[in-house]
C-alpha atoms as a PDB file:
ATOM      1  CA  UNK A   1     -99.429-201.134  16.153  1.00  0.00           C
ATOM      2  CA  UNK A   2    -102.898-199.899  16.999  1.00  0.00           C
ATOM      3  CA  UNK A   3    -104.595-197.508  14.169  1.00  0.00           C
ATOM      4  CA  UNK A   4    -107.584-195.046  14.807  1.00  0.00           C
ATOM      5  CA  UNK A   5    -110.452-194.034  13.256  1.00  0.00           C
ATOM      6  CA  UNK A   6    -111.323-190.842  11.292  1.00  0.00           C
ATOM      7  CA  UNK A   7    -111.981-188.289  13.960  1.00  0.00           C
ATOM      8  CA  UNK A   8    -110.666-189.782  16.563  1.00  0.00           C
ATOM      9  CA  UNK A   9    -107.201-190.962  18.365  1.00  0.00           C
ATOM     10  CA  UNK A  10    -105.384-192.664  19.958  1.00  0.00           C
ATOM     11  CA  UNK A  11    -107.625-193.199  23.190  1.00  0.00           C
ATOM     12  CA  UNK A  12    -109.756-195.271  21.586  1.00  0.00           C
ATOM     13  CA  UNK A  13    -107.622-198.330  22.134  1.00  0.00           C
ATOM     14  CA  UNK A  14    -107.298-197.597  25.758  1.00  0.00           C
ATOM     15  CA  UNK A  15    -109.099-200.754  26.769  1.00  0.00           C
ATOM     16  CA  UNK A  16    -107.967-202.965  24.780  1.00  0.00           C
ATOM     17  CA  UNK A  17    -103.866-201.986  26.233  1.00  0.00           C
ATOM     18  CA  UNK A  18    -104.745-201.401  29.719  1.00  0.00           C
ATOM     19  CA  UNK A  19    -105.950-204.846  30.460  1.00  0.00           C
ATOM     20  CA  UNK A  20    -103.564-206.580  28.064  1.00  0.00           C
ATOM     21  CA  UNK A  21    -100.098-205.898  29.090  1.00  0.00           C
ATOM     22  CA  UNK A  22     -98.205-209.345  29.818  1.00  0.00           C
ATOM     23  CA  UNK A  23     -97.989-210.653  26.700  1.00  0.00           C
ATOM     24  CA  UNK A  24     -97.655-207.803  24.175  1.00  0.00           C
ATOM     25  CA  UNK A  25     -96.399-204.472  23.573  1.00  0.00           C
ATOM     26  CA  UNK A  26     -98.832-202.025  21.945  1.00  0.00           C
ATOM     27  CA  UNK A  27     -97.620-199.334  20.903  1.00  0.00           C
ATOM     28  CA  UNK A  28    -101.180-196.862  19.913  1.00  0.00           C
ATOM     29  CA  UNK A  29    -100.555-193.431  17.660  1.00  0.00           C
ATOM     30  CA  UNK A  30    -102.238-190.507  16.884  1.00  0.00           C
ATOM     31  CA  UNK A  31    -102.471-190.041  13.028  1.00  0.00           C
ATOM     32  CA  UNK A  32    -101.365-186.719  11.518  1.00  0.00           C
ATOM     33  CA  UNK A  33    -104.193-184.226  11.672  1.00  0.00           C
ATOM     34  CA  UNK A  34    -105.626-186.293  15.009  1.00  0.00           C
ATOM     35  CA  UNK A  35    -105.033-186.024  18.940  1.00  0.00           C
ATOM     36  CA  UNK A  36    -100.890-184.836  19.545  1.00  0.00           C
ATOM     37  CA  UNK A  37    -100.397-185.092  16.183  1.00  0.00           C
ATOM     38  CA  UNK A  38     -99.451-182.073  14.196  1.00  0.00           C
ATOM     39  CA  UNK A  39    -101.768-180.766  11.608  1.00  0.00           C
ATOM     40  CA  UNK A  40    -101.141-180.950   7.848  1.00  0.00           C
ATOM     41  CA  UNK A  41    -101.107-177.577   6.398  1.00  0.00           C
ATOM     42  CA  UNK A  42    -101.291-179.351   2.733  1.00  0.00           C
ATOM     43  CA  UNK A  43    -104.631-181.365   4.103  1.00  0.00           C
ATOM     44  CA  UNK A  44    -102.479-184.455   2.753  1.00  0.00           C
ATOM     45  CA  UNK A  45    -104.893-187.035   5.428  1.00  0.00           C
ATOM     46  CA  UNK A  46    -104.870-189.791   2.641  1.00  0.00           C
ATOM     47  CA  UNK A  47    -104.573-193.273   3.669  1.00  0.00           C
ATOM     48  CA  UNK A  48    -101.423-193.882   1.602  1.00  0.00           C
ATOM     49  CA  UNK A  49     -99.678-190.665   3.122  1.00  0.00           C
ATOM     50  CA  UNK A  50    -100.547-191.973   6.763  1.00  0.00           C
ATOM     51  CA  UNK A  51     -99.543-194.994   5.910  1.00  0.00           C
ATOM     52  CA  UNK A  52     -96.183-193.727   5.118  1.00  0.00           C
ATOM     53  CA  UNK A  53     -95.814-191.569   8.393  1.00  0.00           C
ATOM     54  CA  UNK A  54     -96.850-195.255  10.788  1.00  0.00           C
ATOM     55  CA  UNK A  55     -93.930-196.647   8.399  1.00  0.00           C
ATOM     56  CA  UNK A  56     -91.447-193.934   9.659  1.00  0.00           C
ATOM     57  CA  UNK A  57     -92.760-194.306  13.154  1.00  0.00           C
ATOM     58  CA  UNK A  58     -91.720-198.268  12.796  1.00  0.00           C
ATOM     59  CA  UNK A  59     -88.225-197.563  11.472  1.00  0.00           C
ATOM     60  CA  UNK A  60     -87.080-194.785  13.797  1.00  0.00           C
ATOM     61  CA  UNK A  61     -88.478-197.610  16.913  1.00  0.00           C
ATOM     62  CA  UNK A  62     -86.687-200.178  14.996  1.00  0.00           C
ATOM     63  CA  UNK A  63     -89.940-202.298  14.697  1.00  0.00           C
ATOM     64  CA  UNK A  64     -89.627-205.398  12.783  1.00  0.00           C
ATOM     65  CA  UNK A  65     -92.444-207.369  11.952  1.00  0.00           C
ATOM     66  CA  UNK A  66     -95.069-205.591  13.729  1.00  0.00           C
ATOM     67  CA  UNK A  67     -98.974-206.913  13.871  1.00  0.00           C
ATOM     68  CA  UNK A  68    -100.974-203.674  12.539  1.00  0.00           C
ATOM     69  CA  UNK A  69    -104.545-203.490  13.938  1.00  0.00           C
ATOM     70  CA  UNK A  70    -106.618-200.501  12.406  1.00  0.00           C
ATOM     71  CA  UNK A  71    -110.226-199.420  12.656  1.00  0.00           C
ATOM     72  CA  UNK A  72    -112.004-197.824   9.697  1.00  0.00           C
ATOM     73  CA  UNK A  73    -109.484-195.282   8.259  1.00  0.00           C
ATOM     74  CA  UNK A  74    -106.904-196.639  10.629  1.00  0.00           C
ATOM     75  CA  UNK A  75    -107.942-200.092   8.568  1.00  0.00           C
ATOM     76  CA  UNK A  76    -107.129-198.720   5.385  1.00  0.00           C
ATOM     77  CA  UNK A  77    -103.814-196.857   6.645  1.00  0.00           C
ATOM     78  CA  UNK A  78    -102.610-200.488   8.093  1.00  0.00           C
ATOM     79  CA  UNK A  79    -103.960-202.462   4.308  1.00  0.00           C
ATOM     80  CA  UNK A  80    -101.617-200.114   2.531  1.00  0.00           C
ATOM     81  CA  UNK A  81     -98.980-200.067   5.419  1.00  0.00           C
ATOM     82  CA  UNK A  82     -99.089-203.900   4.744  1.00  0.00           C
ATOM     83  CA  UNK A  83     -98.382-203.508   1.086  1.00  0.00           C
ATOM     84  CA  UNK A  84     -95.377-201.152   1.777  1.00  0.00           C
ATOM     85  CA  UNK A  85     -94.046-203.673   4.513  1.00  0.00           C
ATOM     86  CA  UNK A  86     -94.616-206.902   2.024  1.00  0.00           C
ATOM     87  CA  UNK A  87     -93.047-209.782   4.085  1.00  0.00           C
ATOM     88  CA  UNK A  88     -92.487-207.963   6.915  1.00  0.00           C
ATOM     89  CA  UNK A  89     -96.497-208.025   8.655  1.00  0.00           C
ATOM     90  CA  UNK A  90     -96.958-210.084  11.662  1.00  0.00           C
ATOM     91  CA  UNK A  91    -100.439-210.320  11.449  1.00  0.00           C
ATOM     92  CA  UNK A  92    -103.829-207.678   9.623  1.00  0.00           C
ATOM     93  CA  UNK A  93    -106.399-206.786  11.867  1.00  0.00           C
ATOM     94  CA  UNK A  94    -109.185-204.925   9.620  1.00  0.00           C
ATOM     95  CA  UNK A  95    -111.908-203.209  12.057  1.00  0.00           C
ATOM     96  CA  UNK A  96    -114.955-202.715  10.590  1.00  0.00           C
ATOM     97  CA  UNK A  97    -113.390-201.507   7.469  1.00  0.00           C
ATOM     98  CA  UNK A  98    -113.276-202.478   3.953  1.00  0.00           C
ATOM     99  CA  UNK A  99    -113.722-201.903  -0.159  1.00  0.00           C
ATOM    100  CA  UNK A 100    -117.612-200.956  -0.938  1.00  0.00           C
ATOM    101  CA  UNK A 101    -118.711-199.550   2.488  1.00  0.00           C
ATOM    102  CA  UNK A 102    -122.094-197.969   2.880  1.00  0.00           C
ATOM    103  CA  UNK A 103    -121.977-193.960   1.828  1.00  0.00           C
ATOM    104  CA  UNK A 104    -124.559-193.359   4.436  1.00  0.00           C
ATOM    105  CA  UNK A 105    -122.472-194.631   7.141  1.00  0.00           C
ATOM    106  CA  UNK A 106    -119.553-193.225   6.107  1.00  0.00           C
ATOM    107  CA  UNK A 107    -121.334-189.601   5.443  1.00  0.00           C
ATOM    108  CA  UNK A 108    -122.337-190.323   9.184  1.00  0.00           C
ATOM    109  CA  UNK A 109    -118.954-190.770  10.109  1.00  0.00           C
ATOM    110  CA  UNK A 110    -117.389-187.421   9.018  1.00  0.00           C
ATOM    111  CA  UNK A 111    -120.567-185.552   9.621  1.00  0.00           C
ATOM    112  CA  UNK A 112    -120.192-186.188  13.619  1.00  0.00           C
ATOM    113  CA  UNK A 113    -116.956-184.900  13.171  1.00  0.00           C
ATOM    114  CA  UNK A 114    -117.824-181.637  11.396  1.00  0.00           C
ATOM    115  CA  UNK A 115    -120.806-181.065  14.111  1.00  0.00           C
ATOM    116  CA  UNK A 116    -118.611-181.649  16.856  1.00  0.00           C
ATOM    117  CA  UNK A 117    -118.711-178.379  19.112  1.00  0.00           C
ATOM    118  CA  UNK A 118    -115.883-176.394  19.091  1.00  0.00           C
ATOM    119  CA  UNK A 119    -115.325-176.459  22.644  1.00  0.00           C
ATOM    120  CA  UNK A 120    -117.040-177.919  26.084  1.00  0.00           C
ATOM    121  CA  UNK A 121    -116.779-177.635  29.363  1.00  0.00           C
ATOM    122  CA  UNK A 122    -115.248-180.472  30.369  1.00  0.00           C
ATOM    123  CA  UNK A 123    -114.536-183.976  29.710  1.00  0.00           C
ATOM    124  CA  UNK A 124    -117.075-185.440  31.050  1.00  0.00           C
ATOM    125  CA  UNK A 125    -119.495-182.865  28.950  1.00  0.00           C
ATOM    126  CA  UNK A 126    -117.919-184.160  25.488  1.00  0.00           C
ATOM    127  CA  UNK A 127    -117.590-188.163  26.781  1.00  0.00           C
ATOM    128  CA  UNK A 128    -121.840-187.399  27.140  1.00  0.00           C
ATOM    129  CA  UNK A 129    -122.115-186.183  23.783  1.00  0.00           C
ATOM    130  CA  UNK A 130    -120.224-189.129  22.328  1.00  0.00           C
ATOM    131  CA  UNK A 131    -122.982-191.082  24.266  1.00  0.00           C
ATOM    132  CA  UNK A 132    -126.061-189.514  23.002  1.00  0.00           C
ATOM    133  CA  UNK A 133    -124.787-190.176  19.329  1.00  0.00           C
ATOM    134  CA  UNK A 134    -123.165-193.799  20.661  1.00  0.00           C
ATOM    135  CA  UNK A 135    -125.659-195.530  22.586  1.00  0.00           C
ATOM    136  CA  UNK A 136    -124.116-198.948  22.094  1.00  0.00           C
ATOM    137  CA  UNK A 137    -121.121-197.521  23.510  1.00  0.00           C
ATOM    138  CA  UNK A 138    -118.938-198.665  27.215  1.00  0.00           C
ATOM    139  CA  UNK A 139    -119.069-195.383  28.996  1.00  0.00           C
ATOM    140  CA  UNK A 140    -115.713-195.746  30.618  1.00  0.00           C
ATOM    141  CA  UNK A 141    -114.475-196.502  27.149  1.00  0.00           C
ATOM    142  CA  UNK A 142    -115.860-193.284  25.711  1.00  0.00           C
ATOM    143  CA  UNK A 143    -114.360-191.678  28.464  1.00  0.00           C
ATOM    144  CA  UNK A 144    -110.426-193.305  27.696  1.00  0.00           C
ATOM    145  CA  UNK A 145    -111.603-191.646  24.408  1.00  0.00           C
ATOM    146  CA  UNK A 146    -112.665-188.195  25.490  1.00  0.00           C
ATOM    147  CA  UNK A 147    -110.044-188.082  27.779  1.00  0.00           C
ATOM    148  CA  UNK A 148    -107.156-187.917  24.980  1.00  0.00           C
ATOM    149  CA  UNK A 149    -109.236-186.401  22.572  1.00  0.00           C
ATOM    150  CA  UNK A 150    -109.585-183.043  23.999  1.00  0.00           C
ATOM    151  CA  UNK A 151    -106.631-180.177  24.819  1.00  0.00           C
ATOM    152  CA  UNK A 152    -107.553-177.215  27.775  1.00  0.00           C
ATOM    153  CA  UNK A 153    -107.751-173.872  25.893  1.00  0.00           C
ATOM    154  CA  UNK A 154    -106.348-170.471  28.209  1.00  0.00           C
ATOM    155  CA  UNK A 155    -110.105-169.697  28.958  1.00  0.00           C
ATOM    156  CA  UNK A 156    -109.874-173.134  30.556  1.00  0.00           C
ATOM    157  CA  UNK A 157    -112.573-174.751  28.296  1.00  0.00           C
ATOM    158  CA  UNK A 158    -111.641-177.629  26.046  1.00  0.00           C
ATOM    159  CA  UNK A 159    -111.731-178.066  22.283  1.00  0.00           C
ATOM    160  CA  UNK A 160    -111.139-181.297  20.043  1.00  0.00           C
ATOM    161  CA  UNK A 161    -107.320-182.240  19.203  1.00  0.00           C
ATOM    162  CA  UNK A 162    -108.938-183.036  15.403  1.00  0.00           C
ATOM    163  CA  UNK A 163    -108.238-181.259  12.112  1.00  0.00           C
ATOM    164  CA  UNK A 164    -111.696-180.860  10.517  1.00  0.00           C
ATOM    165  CA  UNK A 165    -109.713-181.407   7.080  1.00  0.00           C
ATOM    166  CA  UNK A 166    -109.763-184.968   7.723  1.00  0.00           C
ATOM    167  CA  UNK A 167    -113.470-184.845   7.299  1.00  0.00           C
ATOM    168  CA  UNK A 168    -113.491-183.552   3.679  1.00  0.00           C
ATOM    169  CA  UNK A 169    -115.762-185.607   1.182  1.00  0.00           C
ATOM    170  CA  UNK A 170    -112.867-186.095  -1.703  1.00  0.00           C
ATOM    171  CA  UNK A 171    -110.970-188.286   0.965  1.00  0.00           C
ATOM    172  CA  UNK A 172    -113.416-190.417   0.920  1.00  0.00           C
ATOM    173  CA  UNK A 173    -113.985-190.788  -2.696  1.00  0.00           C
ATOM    174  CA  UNK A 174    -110.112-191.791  -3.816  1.00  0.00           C
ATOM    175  CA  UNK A 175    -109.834-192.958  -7.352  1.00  0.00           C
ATOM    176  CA  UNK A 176    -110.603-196.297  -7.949  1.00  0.00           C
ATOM    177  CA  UNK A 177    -110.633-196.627  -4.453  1.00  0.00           C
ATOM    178  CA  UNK A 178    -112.676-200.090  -3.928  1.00  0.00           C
ATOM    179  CA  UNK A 179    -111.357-202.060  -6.894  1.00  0.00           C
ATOM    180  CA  UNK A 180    -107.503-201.011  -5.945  1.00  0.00           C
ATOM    181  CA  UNK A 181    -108.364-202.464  -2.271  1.00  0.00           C
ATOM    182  CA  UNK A 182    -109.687-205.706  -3.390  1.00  0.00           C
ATOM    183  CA  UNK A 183    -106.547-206.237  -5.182  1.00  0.00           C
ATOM    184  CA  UNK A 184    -104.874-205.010  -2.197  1.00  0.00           C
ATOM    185  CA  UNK A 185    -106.698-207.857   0.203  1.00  0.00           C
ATOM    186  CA  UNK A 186    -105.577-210.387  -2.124  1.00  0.00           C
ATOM    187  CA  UNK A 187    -101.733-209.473  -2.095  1.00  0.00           C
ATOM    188  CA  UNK A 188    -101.436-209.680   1.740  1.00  0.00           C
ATOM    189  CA  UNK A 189     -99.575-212.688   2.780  1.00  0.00           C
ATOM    190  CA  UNK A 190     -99.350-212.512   6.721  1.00  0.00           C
ATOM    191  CA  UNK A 191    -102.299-213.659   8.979  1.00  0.00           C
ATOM    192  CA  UNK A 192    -105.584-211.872   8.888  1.00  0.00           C
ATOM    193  CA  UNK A 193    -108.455-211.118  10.910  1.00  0.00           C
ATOM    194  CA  UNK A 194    -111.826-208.842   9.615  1.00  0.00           C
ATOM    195  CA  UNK A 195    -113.600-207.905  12.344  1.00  0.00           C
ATOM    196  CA  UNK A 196    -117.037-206.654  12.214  1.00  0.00           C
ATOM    197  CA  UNK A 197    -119.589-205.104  14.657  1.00  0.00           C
ATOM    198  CA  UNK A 198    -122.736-206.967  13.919  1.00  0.00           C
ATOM    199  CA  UNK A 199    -124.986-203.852  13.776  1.00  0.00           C
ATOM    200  CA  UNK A 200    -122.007-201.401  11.585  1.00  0.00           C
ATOM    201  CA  UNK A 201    -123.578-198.941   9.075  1.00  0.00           C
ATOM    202  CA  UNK A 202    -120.185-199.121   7.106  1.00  0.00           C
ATOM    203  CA  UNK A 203    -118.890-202.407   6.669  1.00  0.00           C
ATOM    204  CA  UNK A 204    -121.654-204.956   5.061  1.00  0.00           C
ATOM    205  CA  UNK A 205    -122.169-208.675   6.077  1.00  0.00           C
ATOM    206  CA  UNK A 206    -121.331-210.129   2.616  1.00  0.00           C
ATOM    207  CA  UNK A 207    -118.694-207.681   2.245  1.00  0.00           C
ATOM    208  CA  UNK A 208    -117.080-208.906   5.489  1.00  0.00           C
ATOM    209  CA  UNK A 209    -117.615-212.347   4.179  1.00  0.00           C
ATOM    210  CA  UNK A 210    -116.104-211.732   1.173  1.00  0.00           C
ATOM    211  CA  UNK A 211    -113.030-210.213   2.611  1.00  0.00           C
ATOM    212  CA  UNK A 212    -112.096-212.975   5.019  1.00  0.00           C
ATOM    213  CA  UNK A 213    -113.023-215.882   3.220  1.00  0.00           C
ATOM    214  CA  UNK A 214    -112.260-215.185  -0.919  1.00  0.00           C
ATOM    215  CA  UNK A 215    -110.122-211.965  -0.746  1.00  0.00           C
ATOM    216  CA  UNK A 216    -107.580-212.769   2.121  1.00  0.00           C
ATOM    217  CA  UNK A 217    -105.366-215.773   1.130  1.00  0.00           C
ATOM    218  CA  UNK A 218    -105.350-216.476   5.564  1.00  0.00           C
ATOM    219  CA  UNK A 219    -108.094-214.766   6.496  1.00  0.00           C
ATOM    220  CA  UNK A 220    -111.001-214.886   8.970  1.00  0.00           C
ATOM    221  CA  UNK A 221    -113.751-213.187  10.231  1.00  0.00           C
ATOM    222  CA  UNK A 222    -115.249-212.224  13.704  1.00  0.00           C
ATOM    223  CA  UNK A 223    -118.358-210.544  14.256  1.00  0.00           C
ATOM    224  CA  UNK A 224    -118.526-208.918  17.754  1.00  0.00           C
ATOM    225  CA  UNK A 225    -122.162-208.425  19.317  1.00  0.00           C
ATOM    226  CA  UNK A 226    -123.288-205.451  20.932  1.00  0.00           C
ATOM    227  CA  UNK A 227    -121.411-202.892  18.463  1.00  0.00           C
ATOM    228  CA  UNK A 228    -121.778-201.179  15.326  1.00  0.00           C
ATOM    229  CA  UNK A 229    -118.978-199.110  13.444  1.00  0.00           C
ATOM    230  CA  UNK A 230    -117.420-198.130  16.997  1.00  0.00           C
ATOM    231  CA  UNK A 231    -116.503-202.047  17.677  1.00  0.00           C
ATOM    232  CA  UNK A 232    -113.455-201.262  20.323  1.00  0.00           C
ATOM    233  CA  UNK A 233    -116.229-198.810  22.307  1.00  0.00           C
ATOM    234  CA  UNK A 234    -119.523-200.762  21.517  1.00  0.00           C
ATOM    235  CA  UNK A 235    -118.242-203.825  23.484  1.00  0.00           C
ATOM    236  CA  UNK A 236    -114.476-203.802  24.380  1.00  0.00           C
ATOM    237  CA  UNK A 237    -114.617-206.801  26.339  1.00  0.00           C
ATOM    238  CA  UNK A 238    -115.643-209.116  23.532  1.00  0.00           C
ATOM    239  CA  UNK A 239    -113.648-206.894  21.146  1.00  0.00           C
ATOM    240  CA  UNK A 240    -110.305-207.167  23.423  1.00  0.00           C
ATOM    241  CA  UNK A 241    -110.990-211.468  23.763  1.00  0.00           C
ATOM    242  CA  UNK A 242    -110.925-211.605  20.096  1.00  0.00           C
ATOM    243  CA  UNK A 243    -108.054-209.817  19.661  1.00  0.00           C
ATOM    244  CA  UNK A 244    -106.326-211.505  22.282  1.00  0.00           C
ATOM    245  CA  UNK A 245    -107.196-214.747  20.793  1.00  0.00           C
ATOM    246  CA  UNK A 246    -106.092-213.570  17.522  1.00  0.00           C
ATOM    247  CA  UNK A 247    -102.668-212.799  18.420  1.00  0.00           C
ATOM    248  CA  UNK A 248    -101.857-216.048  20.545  1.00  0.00           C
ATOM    249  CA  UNK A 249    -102.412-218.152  17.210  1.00  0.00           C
ATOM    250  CA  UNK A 250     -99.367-215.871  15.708  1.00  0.00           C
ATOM    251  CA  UNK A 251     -96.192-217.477  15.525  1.00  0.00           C
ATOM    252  CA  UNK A 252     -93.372-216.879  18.557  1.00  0.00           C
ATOM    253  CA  UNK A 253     -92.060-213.721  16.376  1.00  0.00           C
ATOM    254  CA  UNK A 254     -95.087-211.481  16.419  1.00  0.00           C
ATOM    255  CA  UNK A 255     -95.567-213.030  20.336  1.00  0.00           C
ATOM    256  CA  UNK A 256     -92.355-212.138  21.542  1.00  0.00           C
ATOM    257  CA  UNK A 257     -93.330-211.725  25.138  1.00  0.00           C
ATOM    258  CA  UNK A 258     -92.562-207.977  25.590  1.00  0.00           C
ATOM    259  CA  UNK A 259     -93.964-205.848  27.918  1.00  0.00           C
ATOM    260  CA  UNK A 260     -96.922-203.183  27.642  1.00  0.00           C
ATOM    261  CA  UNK A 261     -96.310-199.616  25.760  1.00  0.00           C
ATOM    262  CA  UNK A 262     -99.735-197.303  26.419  1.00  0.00           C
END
């Protein structure tokens, strides 16, 4: 189960399933407030409350025993999906998120999101302005991205499939918010990977450390070159071998040898 970013969608994991269908089947979502999703009237984009909707999305597909993979938000939405699920987690893959992450990247994060034009011409106009403010970034990745990210408005121009809601500051700022996740690392029992892009802004070298080798009771850590924050975009081919790798050292029931969803 593949979990975006703040901001984004579901394209963002386009790489990684398109050249990784015979041995799993990914199933990637748009969060509430994101991409196809509908928009919360309430502004209820908390992890815990997205967390619930991905656990509604497993029961209605009858999904036992899923692996949950989540960048930043998406990592937080899959750590508390893990608590809810207990037992029942495959496998944790935490992308470049974690407790104590840098305000400055994170004020970065939702501040692309509230400057983001309202519309643009085209795809290929927005996929360039991802790449001015992601030079790191795999065009064609940004492009899987753009692609899904954007809806064609009756004046045939096209405008972001994102609730700016999801960008407000209290969401970032949740009540004990770092100490509660700490205790939430320790409590996971399945199979864990932290995975960190060696130049992020967010998520902090000792803080990856500390995650993956004190926090996690099976955890371990992978630092991907090339990439900051946007790991799966920065360099999706070393990104996609690590997950890869990751999920072969599952047992049999989280590599049950079914085919592709995109």
């Amino acid at each position: 189960m593949l979990l975006h970013g703040r901001g984004e969608c579901s394209g963002v994991w386009r790489t990684l399933t398109e050249g990784a269908c015979a041995d799993h089947r990914f199933i990637s979502i748009d969060l509430r407030g994101h991409g196809d999703s509908s928009w919360d009237p309430d502004r209820a984009y908390d992890a815990r409350t997205l967390a619930g909707d991905v656990l509604e999305v497993l029961l209605a597909l009858n999904i036992r025993k899923p692996v949950l993979i989540g960048h930043s938000l998406g990592g937080s939405v899959a750590l508390h999906l893990t608590g809810m699920l207990e037992q029942f987690t495959s496998g944790l893959v935490l992308v470049d998120f974690g407790p104590d992450s840098d305000a400055a990247g994170s004020q970065r994060v939702v501040a692309e999101i509230r400057e983001t034009p309202v519309q643009f011409n085209s795809i290929n106009e927005y996929a360039q302005w991802l790449q001015e403010r992601r030079p790191l970034a795999s065009g064609r990745a940004l492009h899987h991205l753009a692609s899904h990210a954007l809806r064609r408005t009756q004046t045939g121009a096209f405008e972001p499939k994102v609730d700016r809601a999801v960008a407000d500051d209290s969401l970032l700022n949740e009540g004990s918010r770092e100490a509660h996740l700490w205790d939430m690392l320790k409590s996971v029992r399945c199979p864990s990977l932290v995975v960190r892009g060696i130049g992020s802004a967010i998520l902090k070298p000792q803080v990856a450390l500390r995650m993956a080798h004190q926090a996690l009771p099976q955890g371990r850590l992978a630092t991907i070159s090339g990439a900051g924050h946007s790991v799966m975009t920065d360099n999706p081919d070393e990104f996609n071998r690590t997950i890869q790798t990751f999920l072969a050292s599952l047992s049999p029931v989280a590599n049950g040898g079914l085919s592709c969803s995109r």
